[in-house]
C-alpha atoms as a PDB file:
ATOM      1  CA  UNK A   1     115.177 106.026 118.702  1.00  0.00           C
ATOM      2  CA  UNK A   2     112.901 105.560 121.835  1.00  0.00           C
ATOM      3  CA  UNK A   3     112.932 101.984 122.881  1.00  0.00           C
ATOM      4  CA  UNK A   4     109.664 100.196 122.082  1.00  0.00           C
ATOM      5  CA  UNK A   5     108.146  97.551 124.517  1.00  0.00           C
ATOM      6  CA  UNK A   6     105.321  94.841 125.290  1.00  0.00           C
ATOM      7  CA  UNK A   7     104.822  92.865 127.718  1.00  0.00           C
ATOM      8  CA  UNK A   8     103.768  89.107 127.146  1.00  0.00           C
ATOM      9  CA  UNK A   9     102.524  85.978 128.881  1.00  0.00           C
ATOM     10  CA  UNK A  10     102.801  82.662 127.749  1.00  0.00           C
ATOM     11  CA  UNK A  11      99.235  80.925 126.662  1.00  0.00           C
ATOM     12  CA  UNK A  12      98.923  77.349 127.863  1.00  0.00           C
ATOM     13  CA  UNK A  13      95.999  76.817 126.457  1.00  0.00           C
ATOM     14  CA  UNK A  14      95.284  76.564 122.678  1.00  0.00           C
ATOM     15  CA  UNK A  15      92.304  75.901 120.206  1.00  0.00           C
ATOM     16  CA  UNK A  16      89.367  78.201 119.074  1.00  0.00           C
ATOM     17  CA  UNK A  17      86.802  78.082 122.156  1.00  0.00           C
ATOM     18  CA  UNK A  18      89.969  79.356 124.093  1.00  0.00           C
ATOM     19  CA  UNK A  19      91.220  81.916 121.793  1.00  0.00           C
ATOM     20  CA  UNK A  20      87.444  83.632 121.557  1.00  0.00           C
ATOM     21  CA  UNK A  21      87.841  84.032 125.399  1.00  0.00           C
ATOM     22  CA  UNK A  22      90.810  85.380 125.313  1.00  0.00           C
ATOM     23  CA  UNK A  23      89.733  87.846 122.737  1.00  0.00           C
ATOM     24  CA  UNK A  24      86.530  88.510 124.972  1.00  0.00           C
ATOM     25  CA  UNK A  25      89.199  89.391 127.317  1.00  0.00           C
ATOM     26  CA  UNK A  26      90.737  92.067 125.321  1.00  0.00           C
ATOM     27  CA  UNK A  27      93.700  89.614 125.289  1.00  0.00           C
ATOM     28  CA  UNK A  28      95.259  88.589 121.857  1.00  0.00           C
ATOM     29  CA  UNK A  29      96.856  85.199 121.165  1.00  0.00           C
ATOM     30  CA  UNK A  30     100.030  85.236 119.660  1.00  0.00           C
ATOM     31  CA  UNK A  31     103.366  83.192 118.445  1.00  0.00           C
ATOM     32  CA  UNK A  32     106.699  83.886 118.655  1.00  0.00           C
ATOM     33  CA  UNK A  33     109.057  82.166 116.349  1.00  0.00           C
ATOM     34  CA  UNK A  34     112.926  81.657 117.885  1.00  0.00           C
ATOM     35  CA  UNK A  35     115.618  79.986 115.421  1.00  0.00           C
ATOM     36  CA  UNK A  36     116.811  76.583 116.860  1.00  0.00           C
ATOM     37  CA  UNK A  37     113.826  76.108 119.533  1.00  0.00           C
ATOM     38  CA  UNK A  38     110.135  75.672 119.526  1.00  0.00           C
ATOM     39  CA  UNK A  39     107.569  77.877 119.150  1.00  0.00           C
ATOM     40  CA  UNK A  40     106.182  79.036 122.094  1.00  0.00           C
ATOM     41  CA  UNK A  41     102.226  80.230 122.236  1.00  0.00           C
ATOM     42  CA  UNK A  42     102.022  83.892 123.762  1.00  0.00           C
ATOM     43  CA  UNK A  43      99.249  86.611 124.386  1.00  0.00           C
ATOM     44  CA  UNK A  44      99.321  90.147 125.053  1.00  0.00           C
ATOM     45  CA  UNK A  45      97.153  93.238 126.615  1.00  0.00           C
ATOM     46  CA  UNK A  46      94.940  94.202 123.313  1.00  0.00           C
ATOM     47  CA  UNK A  47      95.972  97.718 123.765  1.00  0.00           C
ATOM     48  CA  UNK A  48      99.458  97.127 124.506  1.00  0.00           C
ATOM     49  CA  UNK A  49      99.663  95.510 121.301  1.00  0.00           C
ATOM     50  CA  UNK A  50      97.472  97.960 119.336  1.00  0.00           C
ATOM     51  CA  UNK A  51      99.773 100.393 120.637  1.00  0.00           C
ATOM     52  CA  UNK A  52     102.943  98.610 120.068  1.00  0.00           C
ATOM     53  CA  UNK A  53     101.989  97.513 116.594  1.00  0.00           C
ATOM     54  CA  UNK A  54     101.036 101.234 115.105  1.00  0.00           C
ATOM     55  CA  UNK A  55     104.499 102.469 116.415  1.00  0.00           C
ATOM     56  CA  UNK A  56     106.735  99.668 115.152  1.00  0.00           C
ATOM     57  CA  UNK A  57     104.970  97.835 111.926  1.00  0.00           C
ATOM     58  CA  UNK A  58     107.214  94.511 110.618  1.00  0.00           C
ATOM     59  CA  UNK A  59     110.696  96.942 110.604  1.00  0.00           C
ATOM     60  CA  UNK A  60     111.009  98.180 114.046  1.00  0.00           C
ATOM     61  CA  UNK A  61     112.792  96.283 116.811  1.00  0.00           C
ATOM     62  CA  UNK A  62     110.553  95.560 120.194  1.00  0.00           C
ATOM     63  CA  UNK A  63     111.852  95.253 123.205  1.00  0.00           C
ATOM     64  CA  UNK A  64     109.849  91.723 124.308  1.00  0.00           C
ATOM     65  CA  UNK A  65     109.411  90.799 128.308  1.00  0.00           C
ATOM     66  CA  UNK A  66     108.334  87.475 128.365  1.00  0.00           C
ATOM     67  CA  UNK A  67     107.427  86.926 132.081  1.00  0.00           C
ATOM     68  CA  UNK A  68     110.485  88.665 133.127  1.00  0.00           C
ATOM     69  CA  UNK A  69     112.488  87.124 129.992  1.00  0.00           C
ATOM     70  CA  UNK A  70     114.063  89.552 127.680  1.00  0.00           C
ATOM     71  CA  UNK A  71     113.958  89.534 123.862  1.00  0.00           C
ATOM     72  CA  UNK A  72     114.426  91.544 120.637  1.00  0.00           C
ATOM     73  CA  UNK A  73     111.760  90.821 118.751  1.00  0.00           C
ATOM     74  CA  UNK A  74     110.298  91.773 114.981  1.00  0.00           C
ATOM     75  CA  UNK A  75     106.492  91.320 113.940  1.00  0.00           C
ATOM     76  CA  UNK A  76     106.243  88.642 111.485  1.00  0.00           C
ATOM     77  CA  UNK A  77     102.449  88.866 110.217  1.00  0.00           C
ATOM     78  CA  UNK A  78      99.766  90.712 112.369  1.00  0.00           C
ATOM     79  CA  UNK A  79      96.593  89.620 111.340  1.00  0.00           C
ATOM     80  CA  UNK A  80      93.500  92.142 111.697  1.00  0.00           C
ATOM     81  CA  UNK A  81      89.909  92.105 111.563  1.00  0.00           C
ATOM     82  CA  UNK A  82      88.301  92.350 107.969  1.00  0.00           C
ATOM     83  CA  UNK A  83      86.578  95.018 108.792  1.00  0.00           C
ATOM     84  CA  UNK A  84      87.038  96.450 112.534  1.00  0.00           C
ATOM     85  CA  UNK A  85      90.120  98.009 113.909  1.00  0.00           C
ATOM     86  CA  UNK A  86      91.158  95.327 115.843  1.00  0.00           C
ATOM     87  CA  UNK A  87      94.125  92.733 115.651  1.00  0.00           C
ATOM     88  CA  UNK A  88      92.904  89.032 115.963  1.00  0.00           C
ATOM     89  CA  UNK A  89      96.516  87.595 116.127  1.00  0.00           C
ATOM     90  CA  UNK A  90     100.205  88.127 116.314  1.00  0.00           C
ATOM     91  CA  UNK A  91     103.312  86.290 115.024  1.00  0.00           C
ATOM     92  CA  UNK A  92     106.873  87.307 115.970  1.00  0.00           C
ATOM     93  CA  UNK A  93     110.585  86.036 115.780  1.00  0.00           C
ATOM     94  CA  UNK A  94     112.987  86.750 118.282  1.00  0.00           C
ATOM     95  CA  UNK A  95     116.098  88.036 116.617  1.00  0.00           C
ATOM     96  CA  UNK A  96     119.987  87.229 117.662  1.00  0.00           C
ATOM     97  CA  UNK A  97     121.756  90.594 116.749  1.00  0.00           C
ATOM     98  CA  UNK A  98     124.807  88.920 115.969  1.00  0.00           C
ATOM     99  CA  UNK A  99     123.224  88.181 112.335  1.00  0.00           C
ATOM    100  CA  UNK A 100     122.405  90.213 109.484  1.00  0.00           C
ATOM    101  CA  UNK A 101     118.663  90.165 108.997  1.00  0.00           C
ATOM    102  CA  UNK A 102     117.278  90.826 105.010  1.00  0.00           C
ATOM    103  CA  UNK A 103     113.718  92.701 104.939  1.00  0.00           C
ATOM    104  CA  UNK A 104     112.059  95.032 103.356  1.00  0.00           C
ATOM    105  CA  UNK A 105     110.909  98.536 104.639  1.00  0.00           C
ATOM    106  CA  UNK A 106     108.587 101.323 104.034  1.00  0.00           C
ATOM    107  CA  UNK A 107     109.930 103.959 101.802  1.00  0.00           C
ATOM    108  CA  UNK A 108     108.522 107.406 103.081  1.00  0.00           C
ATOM    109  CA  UNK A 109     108.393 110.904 101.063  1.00  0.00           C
ATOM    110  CA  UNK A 110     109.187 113.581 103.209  1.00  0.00           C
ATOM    111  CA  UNK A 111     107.648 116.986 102.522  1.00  0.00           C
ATOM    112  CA  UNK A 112     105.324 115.635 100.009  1.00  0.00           C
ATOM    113  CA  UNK A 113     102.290 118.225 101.260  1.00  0.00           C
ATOM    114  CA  UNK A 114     105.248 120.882 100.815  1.00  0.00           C
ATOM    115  CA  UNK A 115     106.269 120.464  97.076  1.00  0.00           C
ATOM    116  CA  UNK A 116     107.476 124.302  96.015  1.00  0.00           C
ATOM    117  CA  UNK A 117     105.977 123.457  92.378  1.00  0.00           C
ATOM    118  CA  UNK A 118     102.798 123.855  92.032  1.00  0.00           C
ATOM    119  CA  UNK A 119     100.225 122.588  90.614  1.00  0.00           C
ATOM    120  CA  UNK A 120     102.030 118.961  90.033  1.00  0.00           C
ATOM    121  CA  UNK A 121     101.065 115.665  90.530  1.00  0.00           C
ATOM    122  CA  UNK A 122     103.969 113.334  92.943  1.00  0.00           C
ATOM    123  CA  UNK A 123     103.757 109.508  91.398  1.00  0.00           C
ATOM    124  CA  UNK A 124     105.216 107.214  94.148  1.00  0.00           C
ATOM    125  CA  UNK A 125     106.497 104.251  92.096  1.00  0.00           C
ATOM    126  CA  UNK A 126     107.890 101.911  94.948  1.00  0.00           C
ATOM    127  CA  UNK A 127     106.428 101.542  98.606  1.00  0.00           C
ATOM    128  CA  UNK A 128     109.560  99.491 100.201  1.00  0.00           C
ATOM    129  CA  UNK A 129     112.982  98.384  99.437  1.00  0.00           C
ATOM    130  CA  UNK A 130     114.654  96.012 100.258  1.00  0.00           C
ATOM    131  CA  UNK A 131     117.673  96.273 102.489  1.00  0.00           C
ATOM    132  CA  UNK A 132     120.320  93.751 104.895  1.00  0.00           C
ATOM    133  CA  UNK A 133     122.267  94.481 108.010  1.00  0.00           C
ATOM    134  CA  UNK A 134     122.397  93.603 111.426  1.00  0.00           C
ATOM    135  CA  UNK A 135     119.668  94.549 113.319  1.00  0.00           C
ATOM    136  CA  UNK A 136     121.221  97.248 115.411  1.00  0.00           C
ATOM    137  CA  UNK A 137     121.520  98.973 112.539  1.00  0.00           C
ATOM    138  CA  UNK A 138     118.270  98.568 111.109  1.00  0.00           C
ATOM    139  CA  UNK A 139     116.153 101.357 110.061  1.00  0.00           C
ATOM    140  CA  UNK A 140     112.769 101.333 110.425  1.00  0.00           C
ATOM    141  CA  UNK A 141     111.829 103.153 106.947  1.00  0.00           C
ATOM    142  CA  UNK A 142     113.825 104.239 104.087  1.00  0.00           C
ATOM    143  CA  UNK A 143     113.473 108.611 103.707  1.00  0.00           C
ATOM    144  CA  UNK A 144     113.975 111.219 100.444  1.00  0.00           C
ATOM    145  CA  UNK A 145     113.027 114.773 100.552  1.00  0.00           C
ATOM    146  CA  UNK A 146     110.608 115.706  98.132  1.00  0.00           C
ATOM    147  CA  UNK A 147     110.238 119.390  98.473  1.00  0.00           C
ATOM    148  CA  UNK A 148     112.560 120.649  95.931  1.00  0.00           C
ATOM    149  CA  UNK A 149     111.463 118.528  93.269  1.00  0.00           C
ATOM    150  CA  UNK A 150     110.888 120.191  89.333  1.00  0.00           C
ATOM    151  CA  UNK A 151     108.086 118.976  86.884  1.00  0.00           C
ATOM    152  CA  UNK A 152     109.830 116.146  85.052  1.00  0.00           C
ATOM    153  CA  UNK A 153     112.788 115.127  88.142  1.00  0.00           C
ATOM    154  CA  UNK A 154     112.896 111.230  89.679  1.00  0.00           C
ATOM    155  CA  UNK A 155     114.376 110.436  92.653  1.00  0.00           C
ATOM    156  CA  UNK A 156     116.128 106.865  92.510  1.00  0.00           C
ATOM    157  CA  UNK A 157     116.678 103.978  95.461  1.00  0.00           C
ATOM    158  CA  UNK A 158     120.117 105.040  95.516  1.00  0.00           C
ATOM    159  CA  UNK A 159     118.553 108.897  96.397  1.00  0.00           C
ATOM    160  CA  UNK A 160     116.914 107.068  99.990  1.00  0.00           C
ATOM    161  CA  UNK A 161     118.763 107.995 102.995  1.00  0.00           C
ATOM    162  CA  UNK A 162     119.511 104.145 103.409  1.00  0.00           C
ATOM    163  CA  UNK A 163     121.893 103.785 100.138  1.00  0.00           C
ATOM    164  CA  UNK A 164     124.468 106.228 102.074  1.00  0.00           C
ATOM    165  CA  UNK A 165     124.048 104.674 105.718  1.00  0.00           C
ATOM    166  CA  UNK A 166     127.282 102.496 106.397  1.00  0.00           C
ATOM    167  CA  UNK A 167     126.453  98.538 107.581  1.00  0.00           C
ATOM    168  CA  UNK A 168     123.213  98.817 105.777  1.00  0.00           C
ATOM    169  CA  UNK A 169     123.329  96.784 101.904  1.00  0.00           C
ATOM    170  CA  UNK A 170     120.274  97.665  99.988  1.00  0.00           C
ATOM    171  CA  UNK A 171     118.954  94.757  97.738  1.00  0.00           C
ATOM    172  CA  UNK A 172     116.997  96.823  95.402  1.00  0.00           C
ATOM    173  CA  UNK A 173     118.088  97.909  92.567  1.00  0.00           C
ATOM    174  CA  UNK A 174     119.789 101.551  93.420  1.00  0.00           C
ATOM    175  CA  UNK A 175     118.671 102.642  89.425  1.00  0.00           C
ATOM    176  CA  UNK A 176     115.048 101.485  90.312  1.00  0.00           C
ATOM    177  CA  UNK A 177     112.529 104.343  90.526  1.00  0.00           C
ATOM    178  CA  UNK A 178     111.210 106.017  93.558  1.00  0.00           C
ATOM    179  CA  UNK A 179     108.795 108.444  92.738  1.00  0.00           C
ATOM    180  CA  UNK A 180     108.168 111.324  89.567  1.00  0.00           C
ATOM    181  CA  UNK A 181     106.941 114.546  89.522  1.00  0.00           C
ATOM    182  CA  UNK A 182     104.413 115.463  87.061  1.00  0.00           C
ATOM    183  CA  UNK A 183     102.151 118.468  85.601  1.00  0.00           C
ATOM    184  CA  UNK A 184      98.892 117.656  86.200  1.00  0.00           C
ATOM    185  CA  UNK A 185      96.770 116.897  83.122  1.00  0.00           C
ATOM    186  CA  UNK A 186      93.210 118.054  82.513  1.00  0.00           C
ATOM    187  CA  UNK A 187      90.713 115.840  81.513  1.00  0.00           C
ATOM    188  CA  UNK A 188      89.301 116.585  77.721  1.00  0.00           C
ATOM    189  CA  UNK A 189      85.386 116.871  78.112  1.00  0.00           C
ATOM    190  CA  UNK A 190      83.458 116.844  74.642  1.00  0.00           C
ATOM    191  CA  UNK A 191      82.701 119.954  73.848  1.00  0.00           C
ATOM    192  CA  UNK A 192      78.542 120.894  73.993  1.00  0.00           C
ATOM    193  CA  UNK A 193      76.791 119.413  71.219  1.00  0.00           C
ATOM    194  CA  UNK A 194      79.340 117.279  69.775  1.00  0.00           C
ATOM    195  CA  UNK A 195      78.306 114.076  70.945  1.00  0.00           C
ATOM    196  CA  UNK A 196      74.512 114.670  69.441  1.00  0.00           C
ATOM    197  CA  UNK A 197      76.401 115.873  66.224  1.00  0.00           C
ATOM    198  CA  UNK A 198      78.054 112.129  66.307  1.00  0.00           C
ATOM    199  CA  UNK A 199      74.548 110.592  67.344  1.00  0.00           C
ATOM    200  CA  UNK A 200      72.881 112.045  63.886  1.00  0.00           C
ATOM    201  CA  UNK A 201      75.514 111.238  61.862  1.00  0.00           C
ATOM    202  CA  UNK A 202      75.642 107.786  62.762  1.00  0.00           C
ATOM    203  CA  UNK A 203      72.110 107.971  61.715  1.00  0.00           C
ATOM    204  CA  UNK A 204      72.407 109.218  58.496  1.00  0.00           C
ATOM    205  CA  UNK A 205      71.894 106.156  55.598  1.00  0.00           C
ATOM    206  CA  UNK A 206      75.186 105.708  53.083  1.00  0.00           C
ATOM    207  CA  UNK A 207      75.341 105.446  49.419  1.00  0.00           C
ATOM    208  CA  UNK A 208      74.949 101.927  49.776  1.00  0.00           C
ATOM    209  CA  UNK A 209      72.124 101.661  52.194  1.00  0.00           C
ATOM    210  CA  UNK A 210      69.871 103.999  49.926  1.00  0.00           C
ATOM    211  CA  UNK A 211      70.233 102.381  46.925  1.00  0.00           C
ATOM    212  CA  UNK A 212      69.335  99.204  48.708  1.00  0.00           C
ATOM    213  CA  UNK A 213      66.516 100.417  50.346  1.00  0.00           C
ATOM    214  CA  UNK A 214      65.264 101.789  46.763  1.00  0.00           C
ATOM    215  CA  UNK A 215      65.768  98.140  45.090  1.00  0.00           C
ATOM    216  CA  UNK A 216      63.773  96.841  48.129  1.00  0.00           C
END
């Protein structure tokens, strides 16, 4: 896998007037977590970390220079814009690679645009799974072919790519559903006329109502 980097500074200073000017910048403020030590505040090149962020999401390992320092990092929480494509912060933890890490990662249906069976209607029933091992071995997403599927198979955790990998343990249950594949089903539109037929007869008085209209 092609080694993923970014380049940070640290950010001395801290609070909202400078944290707008950074963004004005096209800088992003950041925070990276390290077990044992204090935080320390960080920003980073806006596109840098756009870039950075679309290739690796929370389950890939970054290669972190912080002014000239050296760590593997994982993004804890990016948070973005409501509504423009642009990050407004970044948390991550440096990782020692001498202990197991537990997360969970995107499960991704290969071939899903290249299902033989046709029509059919592919029902993805879990997004990620959950899986621990030490972060050397971590994968960044957890894969099943889809192609070959029939109307009526399932594909299970323990069908992901990730259940057969030695070092990795997955958490979730193996017997857990992945994804279905269905006939399609066609919606039943009332036929011409029949709701009108329904409308009248709704209309129409009963026994009852009759003979109380007559004793009115």
């Amino acid at each position: 896998m092609e080694k993923i980097t970014l380049n940070v500074t640290k950010r001395d200073k801290v609070g909202k007037n400078s944290v707008d000017k950074l963004r004005l910048e096209k800088t992003i403020p950041g925070i990276l977590y390290t077990k044992g030590e204090e935080s320390v505040t960080i920003q980073a090149v806006e596109k840098d970390l756009q870039k950075v962020v679309a290739q690796a999401g929370t389950s890939t390992l970054v290669d972190l220079n912080l002014d000239g320092e050296n760590k593997k990092i994982l993004f804890k929480e990016v948070q973005m814009h409501p509504f423009k494509n642009q990050i407004l912060h970044f948390d991550a933890y440096a990782v020692n690679m001498k202990e197991k890490l537990r997360l969970s990662i995107p499960v991704v249906l290969l071939n899903r645009d290249e299902i033989h069976v046709q029509p059919s209607v592919l029902l993805q029933h879990l997004d990620e799974v959950e899986v621990e091992c030490l972060p050397g071995s971590l994968p960044s997403t957890a894969e099943v072919d889809v192609q070959n599927l029939e109307i009526g198979d399932a594909l299970f955790v323990k069908d992901l790519d990730v259940a057969n990998e030695e070092g990795i343990d997955v958490i979730t249950d193996l017997e857990e559903a992945v994804c279905t594949l269905q006939e399609p089903r066609e919606e039943e539109l009332p036929e011409e006329g029949e709701e009108e037929e329904t409308a009248d007869a709704a209309d129409v008085p009963t026994v009852d109502e009759t003979e109380e209209a007559d004793e009115e």
